[in-house]
Protein backbone atom coordinates (compact mmCIF):
# COMPACT_ATOMS: atom_id res chain seq x y z
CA UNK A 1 136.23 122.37 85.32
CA UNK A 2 133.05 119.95 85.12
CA UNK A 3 130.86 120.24 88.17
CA UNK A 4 128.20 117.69 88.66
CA UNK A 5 125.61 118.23 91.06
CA UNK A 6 124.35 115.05 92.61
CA UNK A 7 121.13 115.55 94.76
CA UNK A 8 120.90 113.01 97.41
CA UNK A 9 117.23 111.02 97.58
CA UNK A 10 115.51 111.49 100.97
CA UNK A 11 114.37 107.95 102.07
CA UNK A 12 111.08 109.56 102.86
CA UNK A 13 111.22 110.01 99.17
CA UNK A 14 111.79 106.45 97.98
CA UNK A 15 107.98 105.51 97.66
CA UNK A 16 106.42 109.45 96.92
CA UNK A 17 103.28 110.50 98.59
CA UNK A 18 100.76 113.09 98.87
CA UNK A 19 98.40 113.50 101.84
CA UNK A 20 96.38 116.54 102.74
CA UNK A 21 94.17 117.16 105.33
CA UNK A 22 91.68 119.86 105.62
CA UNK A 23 89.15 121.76 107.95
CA UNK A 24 85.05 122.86 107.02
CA UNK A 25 81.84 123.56 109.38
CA UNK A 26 81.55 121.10 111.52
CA UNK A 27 83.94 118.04 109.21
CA UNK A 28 87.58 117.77 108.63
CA UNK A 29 88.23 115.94 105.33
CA UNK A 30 91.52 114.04 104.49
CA UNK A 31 92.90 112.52 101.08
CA UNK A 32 95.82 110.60 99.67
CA UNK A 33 97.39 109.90 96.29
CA UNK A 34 97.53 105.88 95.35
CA UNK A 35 100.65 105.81 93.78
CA UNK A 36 103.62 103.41 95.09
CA UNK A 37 106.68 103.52 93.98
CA UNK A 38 110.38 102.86 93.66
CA UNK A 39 111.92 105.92 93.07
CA UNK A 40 110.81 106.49 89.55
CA UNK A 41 109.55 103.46 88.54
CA UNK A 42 105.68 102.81 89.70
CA UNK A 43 104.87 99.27 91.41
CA UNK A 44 101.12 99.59 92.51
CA UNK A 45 98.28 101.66 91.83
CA UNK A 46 96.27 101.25 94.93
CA UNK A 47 98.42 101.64 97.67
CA UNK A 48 96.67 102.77 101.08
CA UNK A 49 98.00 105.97 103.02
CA UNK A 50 95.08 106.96 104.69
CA UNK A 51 94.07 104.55 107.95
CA UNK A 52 90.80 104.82 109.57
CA UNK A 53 91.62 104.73 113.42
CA UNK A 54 87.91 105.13 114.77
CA UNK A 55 84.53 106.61 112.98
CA UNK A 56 86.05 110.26 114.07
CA UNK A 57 89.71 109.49 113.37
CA UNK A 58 91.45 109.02 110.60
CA UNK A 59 95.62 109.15 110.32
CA UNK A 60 97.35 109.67 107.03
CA UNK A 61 101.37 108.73 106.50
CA UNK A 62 103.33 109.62 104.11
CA UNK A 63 106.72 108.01 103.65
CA UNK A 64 108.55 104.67 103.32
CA UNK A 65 106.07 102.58 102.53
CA UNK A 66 107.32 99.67 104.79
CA UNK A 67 106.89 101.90 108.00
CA UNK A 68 103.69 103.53 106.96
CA UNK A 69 102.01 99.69 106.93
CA UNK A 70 104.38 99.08 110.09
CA UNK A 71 102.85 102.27 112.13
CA UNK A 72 99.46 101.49 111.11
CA UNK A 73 99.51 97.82 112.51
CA UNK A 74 101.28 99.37 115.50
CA UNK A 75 98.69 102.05 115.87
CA UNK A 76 95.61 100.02 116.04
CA UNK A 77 97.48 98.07 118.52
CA UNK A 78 98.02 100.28 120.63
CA UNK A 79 94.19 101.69 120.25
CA UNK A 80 92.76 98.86 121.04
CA UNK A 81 94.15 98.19 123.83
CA UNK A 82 93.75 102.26 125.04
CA UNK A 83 89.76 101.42 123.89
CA UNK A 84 89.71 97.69 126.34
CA UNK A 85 91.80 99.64 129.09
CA UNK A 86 89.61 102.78 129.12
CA UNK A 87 86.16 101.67 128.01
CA UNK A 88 85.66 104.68 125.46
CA UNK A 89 87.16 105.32 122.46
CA UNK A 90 90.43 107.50 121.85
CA UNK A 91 90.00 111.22 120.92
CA UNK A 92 92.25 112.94 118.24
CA UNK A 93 94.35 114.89 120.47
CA UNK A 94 94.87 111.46 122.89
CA UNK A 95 96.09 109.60 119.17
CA UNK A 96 98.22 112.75 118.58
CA UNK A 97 99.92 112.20 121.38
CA UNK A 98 100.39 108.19 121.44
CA UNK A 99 101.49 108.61 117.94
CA UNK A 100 104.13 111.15 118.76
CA UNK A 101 105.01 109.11 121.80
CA UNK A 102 105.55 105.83 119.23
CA UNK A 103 107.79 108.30 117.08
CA UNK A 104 109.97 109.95 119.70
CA UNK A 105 110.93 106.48 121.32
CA UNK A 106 112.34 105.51 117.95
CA UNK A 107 114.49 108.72 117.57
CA UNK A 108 117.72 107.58 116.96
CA UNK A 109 116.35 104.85 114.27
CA UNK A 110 113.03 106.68 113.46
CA UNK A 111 109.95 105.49 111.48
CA UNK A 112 110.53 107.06 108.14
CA UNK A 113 106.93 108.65 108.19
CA UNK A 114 105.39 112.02 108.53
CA UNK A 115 101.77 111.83 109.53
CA UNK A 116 98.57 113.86 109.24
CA UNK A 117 96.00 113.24 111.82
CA UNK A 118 92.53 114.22 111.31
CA UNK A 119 89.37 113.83 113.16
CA UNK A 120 86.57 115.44 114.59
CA UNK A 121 86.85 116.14 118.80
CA UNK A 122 83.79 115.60 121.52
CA UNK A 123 82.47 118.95 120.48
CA UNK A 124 82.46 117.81 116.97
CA UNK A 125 85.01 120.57 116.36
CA UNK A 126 87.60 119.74 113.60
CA UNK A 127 90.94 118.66 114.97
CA UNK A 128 94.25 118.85 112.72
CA UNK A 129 97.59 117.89 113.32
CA UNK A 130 101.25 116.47 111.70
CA UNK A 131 104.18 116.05 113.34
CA UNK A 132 107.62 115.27 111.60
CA UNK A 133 109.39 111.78 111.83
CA UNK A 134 110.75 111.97 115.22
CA UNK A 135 107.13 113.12 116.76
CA UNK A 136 107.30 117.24 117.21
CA UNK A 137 103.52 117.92 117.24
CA UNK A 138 101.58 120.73 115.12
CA UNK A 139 98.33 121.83 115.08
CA UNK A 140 96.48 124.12 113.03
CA UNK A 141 92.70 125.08 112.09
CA UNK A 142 92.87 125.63 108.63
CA UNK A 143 95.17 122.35 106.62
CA UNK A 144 97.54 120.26 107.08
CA UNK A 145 99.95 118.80 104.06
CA UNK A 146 102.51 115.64 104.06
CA UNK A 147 104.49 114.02 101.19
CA UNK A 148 106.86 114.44 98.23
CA UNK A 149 104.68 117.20 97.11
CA UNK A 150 104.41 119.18 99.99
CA UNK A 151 105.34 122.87 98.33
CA UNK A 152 102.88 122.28 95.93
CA UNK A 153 99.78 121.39 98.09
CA UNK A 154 100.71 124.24 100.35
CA UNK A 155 100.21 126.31 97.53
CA UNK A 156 97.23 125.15 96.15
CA UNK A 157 95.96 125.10 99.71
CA UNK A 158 96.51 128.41 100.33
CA UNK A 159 94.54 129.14 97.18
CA UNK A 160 91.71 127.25 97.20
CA UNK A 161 90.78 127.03 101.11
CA UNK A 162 87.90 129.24 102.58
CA UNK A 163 87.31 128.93 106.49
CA UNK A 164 83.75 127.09 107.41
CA UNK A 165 83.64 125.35 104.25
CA UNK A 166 80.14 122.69 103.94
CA UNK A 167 81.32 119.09 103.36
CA UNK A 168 80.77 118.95 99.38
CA UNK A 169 82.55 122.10 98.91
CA UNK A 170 85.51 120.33 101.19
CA UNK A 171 85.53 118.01 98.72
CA UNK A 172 85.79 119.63 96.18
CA UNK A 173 88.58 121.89 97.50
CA UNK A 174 90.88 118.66 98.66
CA UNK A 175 90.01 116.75 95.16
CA UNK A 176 91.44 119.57 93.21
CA UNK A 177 94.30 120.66 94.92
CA UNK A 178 95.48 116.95 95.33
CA UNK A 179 94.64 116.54 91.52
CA UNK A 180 96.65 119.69 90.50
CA UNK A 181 99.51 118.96 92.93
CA UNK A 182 100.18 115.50 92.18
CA UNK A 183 100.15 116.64 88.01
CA UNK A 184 103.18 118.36 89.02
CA UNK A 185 105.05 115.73 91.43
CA UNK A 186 106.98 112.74 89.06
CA UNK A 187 106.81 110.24 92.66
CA UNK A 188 102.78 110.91 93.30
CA UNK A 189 99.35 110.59 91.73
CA UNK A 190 98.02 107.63 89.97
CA UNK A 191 94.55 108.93 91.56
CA UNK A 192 93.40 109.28 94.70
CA UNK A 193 90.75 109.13 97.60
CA UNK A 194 89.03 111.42 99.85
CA UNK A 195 87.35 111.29 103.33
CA UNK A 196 84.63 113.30 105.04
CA UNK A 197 84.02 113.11 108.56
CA UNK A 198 81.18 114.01 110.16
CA UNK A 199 79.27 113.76 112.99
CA UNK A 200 76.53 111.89 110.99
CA UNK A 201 79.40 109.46 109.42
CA UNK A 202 82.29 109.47 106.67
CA UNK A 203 82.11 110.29 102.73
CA UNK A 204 84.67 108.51 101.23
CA UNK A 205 85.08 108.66 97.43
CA UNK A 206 87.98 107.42 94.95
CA UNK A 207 89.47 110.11 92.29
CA UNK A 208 90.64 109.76 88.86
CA UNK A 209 93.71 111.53 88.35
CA UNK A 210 96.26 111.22 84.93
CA UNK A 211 97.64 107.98 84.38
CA UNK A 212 101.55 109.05 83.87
């Protein structure tokens, strides 16, 4: 007898991703590969996962490319019309939750995104979180991973990260383990890009990663 094993593709696979988020002294960095794809086959080199929500804020999704650009549009909706409402501007556990409440009210024909919110609180504290499609909140103090590569940037992770890290040292700790982690993930890479938050502004700065 022949057996043939035929995996089934996630949908949250279809376009590949890698986003990581991670926590230092007093700044939360998050990065993102570039790569878009169908399946195998890359369309764009440039493609945007990570969305700056407010100078604090920033939200990475990974996923189905149509609902990652879908959620982001919705998101800043919804923020600015929290920010006209309210007069101040929205704090990472209030986006948390509006984001989870977006996801949960499409449950039974979800956005086909996992996010990775990131931002610095009114203490200046770092603030983590993901959630999965359908909106079941997580938050940790240490990192945060999303995407096709997910077992491999926990790993790297849990290599490379020291608590209370200073903001070029969180650098260099997301560059590399996006850089080694996407090397071994056929639906991510193409390069990537890398925020720093702090409370005197963001870092942001583009990697080069291998071209296959």
């Amino acid at each position: 007898k022949q057996y043939y094993h035929n995996r089934k593709m996630s949908i949250l696979e279809y376009n590949g991703a890698a986003v990581i988020a991670m926590a230092g002294k007093d700044c939360v960095g998050i990065a993102s590969d570039n790569r878009l794809g169908i399946q195998y086959q890359t369309v764009a080199m440039d493609f945007k996962k990570v969305f700056k929500m407010n100078d604090t804020l920033f939200v990475g999704l990974a996923g189905l490319a149509t609902d990652v650009q879908t959620l982001d549009q919705l998101l800043r909706f919804r923020m600015n019309l929290y920010e006209l409402r309210e007069e101040r501007t929205m704090t990472p556990q209030v986006f948390t939750n509006l984001l989870s409440n977006i996801l949960y009210e499409k449950r039974f024909g979800p956005y086909f995104a996992e996010p990775v919110v990131a931002g610095l609180d009114e203490k200046g504290s770092p603030y983590l979180a993901t959630m999965d499609l359908i909106g079941a909140i997580e938050t940790t103090k240490d990192f945060v991973v999303s995407g096709t590569c997910d077992g491999n940037l926990y790993g790297m992770c849990e290599t490379l990260y020291k608590p209370d890290l200073g903001k070029e040292e969180l650098f260099e700790t997301l560059a590399q383990a996006l850089l080694a982690s996407v090397d071994r993930d056929a639906l991510s890479g193409w390069g990537g890009v890398v925020h720093i938050i702090t409370k005197e502004g963001v870092m942001s700065r583009e990697l080069k990663g291998r071209q296959d």
